[in-house]
Structures are given as structure tokens and as C-alpha cells.
N, C-alpha and C. Protein backbone atom coordinates (compact mmCIF):
# COMPACT_ATOMS: atom_id res chain seq x y z
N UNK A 1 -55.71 68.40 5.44
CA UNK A 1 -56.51 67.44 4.72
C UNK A 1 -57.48 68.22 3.84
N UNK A 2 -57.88 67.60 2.50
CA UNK A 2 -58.39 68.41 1.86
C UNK A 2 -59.48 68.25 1.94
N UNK A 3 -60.75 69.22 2.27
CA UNK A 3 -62.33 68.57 2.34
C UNK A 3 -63.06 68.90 0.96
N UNK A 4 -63.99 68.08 0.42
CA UNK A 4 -64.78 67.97 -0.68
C UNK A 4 -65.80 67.89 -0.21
N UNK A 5 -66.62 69.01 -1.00
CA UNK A 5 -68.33 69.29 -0.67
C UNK A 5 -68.86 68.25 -1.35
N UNK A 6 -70.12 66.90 -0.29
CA UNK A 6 -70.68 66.28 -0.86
C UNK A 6 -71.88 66.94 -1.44
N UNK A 7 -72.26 66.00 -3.00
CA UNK A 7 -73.32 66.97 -3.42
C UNK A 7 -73.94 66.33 -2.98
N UNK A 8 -74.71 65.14 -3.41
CA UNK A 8 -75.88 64.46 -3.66
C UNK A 8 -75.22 63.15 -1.91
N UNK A 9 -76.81 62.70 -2.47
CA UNK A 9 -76.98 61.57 -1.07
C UNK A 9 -76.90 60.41 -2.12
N UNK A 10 -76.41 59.37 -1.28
CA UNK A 10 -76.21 57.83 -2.22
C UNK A 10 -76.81 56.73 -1.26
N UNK A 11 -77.00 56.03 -2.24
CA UNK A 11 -77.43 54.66 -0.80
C UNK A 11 -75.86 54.18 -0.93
N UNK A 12 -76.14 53.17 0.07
CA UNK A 12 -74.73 52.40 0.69
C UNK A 12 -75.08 51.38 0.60
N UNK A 13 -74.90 50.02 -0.16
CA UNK A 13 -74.97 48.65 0.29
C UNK A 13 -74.27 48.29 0.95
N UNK A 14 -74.73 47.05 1.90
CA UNK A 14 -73.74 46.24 2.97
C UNK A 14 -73.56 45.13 2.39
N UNK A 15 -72.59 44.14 3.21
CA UNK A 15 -72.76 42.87 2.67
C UNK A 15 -74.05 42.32 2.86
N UNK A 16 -74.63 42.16 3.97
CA UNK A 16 -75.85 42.15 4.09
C UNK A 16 -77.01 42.15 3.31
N UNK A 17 -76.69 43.09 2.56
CA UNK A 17 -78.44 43.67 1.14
C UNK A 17 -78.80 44.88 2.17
N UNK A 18 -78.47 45.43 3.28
CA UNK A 18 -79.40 46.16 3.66
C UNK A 18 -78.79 47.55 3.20
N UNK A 19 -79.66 48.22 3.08
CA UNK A 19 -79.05 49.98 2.82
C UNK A 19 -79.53 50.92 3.38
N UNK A 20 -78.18 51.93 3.25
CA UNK A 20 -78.11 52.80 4.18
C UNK A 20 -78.39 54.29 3.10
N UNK A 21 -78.67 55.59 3.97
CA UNK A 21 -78.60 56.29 3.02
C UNK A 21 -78.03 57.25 3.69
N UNK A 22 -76.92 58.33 2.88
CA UNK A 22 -76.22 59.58 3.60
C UNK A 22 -76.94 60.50 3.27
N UNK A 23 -77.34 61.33 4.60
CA UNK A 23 -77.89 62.35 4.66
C UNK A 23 -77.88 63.46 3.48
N UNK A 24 -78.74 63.82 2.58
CA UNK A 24 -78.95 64.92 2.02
C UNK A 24 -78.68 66.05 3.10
N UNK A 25 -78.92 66.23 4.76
CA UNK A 25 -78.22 67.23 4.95
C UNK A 25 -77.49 67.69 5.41
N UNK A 26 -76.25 66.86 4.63
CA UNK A 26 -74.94 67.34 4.71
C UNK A 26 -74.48 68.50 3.52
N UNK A 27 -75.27 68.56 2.84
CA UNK A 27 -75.50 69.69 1.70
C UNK A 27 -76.23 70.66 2.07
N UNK A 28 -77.24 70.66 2.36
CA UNK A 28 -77.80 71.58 3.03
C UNK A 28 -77.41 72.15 4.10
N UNK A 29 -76.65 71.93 5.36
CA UNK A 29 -76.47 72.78 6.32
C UNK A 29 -75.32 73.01 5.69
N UNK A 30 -74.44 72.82 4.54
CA UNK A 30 -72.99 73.11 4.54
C UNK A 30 -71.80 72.11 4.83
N UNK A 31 -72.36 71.25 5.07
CA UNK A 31 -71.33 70.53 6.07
C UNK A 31 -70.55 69.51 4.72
N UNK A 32 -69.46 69.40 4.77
CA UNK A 32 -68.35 68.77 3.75
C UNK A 32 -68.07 67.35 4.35
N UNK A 33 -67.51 66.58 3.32
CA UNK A 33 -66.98 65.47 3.73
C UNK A 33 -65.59 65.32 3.42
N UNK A 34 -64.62 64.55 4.25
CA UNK A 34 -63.11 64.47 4.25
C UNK A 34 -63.13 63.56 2.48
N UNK A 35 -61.98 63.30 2.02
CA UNK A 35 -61.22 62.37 1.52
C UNK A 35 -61.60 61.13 1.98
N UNK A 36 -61.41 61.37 3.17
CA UNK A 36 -61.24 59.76 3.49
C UNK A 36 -62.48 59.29 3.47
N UNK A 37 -63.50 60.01 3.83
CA UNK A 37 -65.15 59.78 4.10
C UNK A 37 -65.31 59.17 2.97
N UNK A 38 -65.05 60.07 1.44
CA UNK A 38 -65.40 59.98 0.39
C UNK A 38 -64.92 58.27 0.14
N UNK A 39 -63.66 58.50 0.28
CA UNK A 39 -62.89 56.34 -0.19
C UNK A 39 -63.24 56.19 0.81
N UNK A 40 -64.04 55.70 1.77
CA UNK A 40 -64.78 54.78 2.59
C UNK A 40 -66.13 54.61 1.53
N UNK A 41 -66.54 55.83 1.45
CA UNK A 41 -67.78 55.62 0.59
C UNK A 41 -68.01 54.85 -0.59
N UNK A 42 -67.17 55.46 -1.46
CA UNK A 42 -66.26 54.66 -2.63
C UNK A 42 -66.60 53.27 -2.56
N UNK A 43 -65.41 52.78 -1.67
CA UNK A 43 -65.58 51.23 -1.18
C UNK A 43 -66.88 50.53 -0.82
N UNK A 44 -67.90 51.16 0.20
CA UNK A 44 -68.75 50.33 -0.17
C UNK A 44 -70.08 50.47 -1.40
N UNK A 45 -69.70 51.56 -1.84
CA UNK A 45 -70.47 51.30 -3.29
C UNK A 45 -70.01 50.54 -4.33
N UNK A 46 -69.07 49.75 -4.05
CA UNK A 46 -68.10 49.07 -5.48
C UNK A 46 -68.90 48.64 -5.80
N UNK A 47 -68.73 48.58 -7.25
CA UNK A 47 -69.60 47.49 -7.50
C UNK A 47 -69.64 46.08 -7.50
N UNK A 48 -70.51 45.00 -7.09
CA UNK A 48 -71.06 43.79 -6.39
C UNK A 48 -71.24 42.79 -7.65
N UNK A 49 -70.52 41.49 -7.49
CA UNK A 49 -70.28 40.61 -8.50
C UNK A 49 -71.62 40.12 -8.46
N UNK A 50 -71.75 39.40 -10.10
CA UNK A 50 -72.92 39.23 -10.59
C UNK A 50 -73.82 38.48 -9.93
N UNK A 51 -75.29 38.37 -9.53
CA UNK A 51 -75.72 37.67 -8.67
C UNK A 51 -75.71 35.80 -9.02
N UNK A 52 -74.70 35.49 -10.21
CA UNK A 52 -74.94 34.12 -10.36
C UNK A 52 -73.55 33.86 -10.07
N UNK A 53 -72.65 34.77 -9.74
CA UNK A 53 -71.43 34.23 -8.98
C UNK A 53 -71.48 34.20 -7.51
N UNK A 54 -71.01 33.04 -6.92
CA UNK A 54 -71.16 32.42 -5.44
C UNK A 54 -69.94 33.24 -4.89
N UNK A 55 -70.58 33.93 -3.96
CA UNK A 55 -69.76 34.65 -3.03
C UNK A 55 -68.40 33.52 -1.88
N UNK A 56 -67.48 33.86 -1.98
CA UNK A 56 -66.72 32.94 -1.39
C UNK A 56 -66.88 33.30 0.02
N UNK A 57 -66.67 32.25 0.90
CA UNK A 57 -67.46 31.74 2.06
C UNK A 57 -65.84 32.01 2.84
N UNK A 58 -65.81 32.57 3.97
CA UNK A 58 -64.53 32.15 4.42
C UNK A 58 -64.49 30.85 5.01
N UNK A 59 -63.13 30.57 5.14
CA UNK A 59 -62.74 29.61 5.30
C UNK A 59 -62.59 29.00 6.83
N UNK A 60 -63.56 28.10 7.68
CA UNK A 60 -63.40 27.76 8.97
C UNK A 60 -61.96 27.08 9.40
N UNK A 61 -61.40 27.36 10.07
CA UNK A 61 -60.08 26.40 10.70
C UNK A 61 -60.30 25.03 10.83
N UNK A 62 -59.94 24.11 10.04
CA UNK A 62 -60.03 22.85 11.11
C UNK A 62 -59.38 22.61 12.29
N UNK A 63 -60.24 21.73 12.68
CA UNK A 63 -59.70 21.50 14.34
C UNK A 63 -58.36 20.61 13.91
N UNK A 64 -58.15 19.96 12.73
CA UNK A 64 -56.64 19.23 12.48
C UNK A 64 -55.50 20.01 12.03
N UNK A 65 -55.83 21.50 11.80
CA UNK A 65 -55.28 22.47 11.17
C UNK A 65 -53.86 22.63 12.22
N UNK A 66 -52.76 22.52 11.78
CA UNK A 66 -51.30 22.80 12.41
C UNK A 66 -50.75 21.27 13.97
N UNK A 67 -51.93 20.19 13.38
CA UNK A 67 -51.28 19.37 14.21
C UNK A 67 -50.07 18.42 12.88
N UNK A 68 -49.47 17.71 13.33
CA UNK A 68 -48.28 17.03 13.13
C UNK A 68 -48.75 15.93 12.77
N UNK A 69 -47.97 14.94 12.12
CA UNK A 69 -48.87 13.73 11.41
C UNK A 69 -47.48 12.79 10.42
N UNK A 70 -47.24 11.48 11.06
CA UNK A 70 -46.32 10.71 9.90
C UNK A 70 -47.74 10.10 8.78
N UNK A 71 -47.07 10.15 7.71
CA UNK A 71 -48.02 9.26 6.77
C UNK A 71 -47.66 7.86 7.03
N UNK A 72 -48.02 6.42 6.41
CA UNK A 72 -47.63 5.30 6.28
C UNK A 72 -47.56 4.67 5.03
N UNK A 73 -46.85 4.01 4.53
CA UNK A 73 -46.54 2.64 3.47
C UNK A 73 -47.70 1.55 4.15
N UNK A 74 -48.23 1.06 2.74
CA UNK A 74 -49.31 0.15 3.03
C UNK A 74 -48.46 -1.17 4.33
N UNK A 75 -47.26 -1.63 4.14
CA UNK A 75 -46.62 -2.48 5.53
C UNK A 75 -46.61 -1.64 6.88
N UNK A 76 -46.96 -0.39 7.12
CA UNK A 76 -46.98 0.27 8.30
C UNK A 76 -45.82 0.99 8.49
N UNK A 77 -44.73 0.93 7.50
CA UNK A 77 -43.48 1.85 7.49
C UNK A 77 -43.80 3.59 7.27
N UNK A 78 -42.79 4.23 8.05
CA UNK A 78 -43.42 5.92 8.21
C UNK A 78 -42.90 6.25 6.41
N UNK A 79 -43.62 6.77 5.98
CA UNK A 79 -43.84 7.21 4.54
C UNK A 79 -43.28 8.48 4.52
N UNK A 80 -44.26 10.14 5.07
CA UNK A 80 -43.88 10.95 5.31
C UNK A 80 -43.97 11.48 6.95
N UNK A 81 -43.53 12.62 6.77
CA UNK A 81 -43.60 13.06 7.81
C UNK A 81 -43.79 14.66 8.03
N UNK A 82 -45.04 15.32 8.19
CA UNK A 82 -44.98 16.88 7.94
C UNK A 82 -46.07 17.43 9.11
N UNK A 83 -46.94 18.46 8.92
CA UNK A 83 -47.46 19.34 9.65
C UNK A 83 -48.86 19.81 8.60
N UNK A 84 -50.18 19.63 9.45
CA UNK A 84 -51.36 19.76 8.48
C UNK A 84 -51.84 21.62 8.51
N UNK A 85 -51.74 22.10 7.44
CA UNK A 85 -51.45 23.78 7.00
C UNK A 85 -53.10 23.96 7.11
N UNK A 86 -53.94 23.94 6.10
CA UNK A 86 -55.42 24.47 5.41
C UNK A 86 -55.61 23.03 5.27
N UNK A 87 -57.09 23.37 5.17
CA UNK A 87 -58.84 22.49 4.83
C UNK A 87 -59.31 22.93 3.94
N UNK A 88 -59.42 22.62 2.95
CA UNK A 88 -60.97 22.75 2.02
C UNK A 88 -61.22 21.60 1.04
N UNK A 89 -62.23 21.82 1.33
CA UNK A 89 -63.67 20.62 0.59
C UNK A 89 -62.50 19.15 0.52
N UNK A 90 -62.50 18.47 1.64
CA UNK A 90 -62.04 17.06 1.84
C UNK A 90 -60.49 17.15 1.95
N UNK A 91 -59.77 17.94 1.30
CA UNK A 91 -58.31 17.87 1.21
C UNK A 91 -57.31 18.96 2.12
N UNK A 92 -56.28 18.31 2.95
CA UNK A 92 -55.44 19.19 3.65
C UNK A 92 -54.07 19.82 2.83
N UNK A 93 -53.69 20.85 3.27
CA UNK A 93 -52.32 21.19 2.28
C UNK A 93 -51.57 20.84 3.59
N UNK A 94 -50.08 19.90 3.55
CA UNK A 94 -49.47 19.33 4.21
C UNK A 94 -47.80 20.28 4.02
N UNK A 95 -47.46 20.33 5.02
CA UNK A 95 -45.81 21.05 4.79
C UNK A 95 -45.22 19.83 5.46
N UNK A 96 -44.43 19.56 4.49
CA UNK A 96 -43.27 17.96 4.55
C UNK A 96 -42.40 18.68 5.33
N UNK A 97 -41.68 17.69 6.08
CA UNK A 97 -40.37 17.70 6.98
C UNK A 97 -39.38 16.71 5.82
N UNK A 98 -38.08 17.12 6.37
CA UNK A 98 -36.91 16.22 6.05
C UNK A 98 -36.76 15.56 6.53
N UNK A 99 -36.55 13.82 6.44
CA UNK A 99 -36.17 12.73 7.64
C UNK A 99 -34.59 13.09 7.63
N UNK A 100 -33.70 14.21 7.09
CA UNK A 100 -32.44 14.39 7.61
C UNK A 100 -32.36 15.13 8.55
N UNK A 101 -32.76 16.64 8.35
CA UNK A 101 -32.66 17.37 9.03
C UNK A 101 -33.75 17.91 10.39
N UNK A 102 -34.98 17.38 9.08
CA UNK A 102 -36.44 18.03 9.95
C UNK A 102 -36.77 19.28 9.72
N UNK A 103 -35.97 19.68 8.67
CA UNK A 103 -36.23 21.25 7.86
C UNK A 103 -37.52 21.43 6.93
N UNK A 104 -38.22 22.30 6.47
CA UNK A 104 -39.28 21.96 5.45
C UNK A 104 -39.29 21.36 4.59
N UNK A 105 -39.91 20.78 4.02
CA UNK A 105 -39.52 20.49 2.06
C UNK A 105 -40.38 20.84 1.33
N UNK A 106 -41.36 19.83 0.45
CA UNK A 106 -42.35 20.68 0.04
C UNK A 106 -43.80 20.29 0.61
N UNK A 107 -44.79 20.80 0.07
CA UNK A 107 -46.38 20.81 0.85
C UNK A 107 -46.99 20.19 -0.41
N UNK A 108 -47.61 19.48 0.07
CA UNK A 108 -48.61 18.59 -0.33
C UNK A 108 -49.65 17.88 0.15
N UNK A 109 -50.63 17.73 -0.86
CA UNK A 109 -52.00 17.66 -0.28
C UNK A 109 -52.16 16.10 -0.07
N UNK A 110 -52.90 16.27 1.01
CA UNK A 110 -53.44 14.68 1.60
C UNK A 110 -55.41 14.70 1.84
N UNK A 111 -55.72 13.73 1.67
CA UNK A 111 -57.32 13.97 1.86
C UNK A 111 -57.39 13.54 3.24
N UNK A 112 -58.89 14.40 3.78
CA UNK A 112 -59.16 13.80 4.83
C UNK A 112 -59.51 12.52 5.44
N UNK A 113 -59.91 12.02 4.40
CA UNK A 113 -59.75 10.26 4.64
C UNK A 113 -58.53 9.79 5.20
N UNK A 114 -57.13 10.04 4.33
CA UNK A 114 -55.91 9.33 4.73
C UNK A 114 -55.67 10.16 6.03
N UNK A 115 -56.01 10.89 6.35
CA UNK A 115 -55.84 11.46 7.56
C UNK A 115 -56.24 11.03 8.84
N UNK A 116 -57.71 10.97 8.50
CA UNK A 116 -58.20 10.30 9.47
C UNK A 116 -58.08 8.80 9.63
N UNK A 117 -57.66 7.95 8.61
CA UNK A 117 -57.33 6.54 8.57
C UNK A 117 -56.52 5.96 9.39
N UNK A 118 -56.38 5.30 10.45
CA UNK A 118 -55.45 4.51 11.21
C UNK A 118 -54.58 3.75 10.53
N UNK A 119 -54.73 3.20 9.56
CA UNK A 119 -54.00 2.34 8.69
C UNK A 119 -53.12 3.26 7.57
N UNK A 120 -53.23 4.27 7.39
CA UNK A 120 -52.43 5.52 6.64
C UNK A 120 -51.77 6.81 6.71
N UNK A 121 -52.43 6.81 8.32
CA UNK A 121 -51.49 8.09 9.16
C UNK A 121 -51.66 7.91 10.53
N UNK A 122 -50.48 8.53 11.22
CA UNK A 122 -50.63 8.70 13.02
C UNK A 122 -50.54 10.53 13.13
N UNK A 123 -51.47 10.99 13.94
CA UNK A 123 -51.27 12.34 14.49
C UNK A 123 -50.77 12.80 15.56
N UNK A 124 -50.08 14.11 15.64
CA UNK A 124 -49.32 14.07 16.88
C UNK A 124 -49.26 15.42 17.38
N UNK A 125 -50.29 15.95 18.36
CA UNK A 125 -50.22 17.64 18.90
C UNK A 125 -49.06 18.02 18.49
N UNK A 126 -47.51 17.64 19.16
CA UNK A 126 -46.59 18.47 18.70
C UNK A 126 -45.84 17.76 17.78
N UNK A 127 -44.43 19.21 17.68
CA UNK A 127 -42.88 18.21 16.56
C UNK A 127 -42.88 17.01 17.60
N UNK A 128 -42.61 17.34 19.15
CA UNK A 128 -41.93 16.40 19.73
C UNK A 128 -42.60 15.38 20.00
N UNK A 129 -43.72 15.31 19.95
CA UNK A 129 -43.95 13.83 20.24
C UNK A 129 -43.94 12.98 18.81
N UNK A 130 -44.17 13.93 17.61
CA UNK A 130 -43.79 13.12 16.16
C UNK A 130 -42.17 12.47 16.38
N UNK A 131 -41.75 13.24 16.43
CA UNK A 131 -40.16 12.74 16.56
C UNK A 131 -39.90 11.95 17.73
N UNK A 132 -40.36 11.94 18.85
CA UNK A 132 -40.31 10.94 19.48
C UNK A 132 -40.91 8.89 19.02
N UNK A 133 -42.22 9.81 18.65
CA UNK A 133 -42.40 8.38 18.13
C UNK A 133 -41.55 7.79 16.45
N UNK A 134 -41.37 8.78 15.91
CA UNK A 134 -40.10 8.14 15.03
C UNK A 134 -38.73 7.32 15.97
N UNK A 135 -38.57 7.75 16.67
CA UNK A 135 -37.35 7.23 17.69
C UNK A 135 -37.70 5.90 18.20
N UNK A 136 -38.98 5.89 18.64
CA UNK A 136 -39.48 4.61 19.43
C UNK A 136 -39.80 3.59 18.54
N UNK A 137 -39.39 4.21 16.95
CA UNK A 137 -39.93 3.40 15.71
C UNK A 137 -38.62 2.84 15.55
N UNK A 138 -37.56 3.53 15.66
CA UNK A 138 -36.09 2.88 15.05
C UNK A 138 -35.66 2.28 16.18
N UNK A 139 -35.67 2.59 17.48
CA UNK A 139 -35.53 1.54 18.61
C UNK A 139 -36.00 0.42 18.50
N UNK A 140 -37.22 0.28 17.94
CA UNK A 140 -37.74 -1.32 18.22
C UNK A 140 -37.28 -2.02 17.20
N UNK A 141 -36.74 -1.35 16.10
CA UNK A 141 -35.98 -2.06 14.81
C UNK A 141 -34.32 -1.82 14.95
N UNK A 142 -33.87 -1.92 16.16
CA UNK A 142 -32.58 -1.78 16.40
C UNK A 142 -31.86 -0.76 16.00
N UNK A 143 -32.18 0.03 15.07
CA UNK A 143 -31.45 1.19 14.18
C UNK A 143 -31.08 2.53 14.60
N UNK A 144 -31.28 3.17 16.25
CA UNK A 144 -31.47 3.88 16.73
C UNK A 144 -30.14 3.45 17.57
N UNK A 145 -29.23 4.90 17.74
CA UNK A 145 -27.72 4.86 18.17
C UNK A 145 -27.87 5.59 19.43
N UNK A 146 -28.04 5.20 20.73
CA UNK A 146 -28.09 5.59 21.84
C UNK A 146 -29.34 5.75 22.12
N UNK A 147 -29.08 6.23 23.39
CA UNK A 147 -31.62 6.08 23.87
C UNK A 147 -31.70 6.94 22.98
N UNK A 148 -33.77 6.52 23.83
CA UNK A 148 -34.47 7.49 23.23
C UNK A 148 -34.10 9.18 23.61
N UNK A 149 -34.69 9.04 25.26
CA UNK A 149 -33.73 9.95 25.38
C UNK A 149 -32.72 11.02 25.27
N UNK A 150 -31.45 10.26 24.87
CA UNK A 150 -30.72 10.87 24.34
C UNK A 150 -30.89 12.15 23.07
N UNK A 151 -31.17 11.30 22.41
CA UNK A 151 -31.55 11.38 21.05
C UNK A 151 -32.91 12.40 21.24
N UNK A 152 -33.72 12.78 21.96
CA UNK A 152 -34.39 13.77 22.18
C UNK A 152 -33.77 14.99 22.44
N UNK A 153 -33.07 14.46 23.63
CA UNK A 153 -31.97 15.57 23.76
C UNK A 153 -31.25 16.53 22.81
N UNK A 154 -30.52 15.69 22.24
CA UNK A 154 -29.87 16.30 20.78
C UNK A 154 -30.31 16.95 20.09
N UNK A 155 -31.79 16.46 19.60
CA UNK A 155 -32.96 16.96 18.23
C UNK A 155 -33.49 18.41 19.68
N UNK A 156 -33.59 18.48 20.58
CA UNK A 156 -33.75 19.70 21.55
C UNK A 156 -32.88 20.97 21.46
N UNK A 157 -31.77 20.01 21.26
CA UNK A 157 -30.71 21.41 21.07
C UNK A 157 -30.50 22.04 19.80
N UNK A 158 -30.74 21.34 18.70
CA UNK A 158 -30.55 21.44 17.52
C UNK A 158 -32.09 22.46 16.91
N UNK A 159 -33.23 22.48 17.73
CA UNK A 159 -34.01 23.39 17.36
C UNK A 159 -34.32 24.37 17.84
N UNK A 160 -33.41 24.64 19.29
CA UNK A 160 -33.48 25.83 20.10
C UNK A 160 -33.50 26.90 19.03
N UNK A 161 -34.26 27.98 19.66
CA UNK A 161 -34.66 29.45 18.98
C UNK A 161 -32.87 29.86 18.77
């Protein structure tokens, strides 16, 4: 590894505002700094966006983040059917299911309102209890070809790892 004699001492900003300063005597007794010391150093001296740009905030998980969810048709018919991805400022990014297969399709955003609305969505910890209650939806409308049951069964085998 190649070592480079530090000359001078620098301050260090943190995210914080607070600063640090490297010893001036690391020059004085002799003592060198690696490469790598140096791009660590590097890095936190970058320079720091302007103070009238808003530092981006990370992003908290919602607690609705990766549960399951049919949408509804204003008559109470299942609309979509997908899985809630990210949160920010009121709106979820949604990954659609196929009512053929149950494969992905595409993602799209839903607000937290229709989410939380009883009258515009149902939520569901897992796939299986979404797909179950799709089943218990076409059973009560006759349209469902053998039990429920069954038909769990099947959609079980069909997503084994």
C-alpha cells in the first residue's frame, strides 16, 4: 500500500456541524497517512450543498409498507389487487398482481386515504389470506369451481419455491 506524507491539518465536518481537527502531529513526529486515510478524508470534506437546499430526510418505513391489499369499484367489486412497496408524503407505490396468474404487473400509486378507506380497499398481512378472501368472494357469487379449500390448495402448489 502506498503511504502519503500528510502535510497540513484540516478540519473535518460531520453531518452534524460539529468539527473535528487532524492532528498537526502527524507531520511532525513523521508519521504518514495510508490512501485510504486520505479518501476517507476526502469524503468527509466534500463539499456540502448549499445551505438553502433541504437536506433529504430518510425515509421512515410505514407500518403498511409490504402488507397486501384488494382495491374496490365504487359497487364493492375487487378492482385491483397488489402489495403496498414505499410511503411518501400521503401516497403508496403499489406492485399489482395478475387476477390470472398472480404474477406482478405494474406498480402504481394509491393515496393513503384510499388505503385506509373501508369503502375503497381491504388489507391483508399475507398473499394468502388476499387470495383467500378473493375465493370467499367468488364462492358467494357462485363462480368458484370446487371449495375454498381446494382451490387454496392448488394456488399452494403453484407458488411453492
Amino acid at each position: 500500500m502506498k503511504e502519503t506524507h500528510c502535510e497540513t491539518a484540516s478540519q473535518i465536518k460531520k453531518e452534524n456541524h460539529e468539527t473535528q481537527t487532524i492532528s498537526t502531529s502527524m507531520h511532525q513526529e513523521g508519521n504518514y497517512m495510508s490512501e485510504d486515510a486520505h479518501a476517507e478524508a476526502a469524503i468527509r470534506t466534500a463539499a456540502k450543498p448549499p445551505p438553502w437546499v433541504k437536506p433529504k430526510q430518510p425515509e421512515k418505513k410505514h407500518m403498511l409498507c409490504g402488507m397486501f391489499l384488494h382495491t374496490l369499484n365504487a359497487d364493492g367489486s375487487l378492482n385491483r389487487q397488489g402489495r403496498l412497496l414505499e410511503y411518501q408524503d400521503g401516497i403508496f407505490k403499489m406492485q399489482c398482481f395478475s387476477w390470472l396468474d398472480g404474477g406482478a404487473t405494474t406498480i402504481e400509486i394509491i393515496s393513503i386515504d384510499d388505503v385506509k378507506n373501508a369503502k375503497s380497499s381491504r388489507l391483508y398481512s399475507t398473499n394468502e389470506q388476499m387470495v383467500y378472501a378473493h375465493l370467499e368472494l367468488l364462492n358467494s357469487r357462485g363462480e368458484l369451481v370446487g371449495s375454498i379449500e381446494e382451490c387454496m390448495d392448488a394456488w399452494r402448489e403453484l407458488v411453492k419455491p
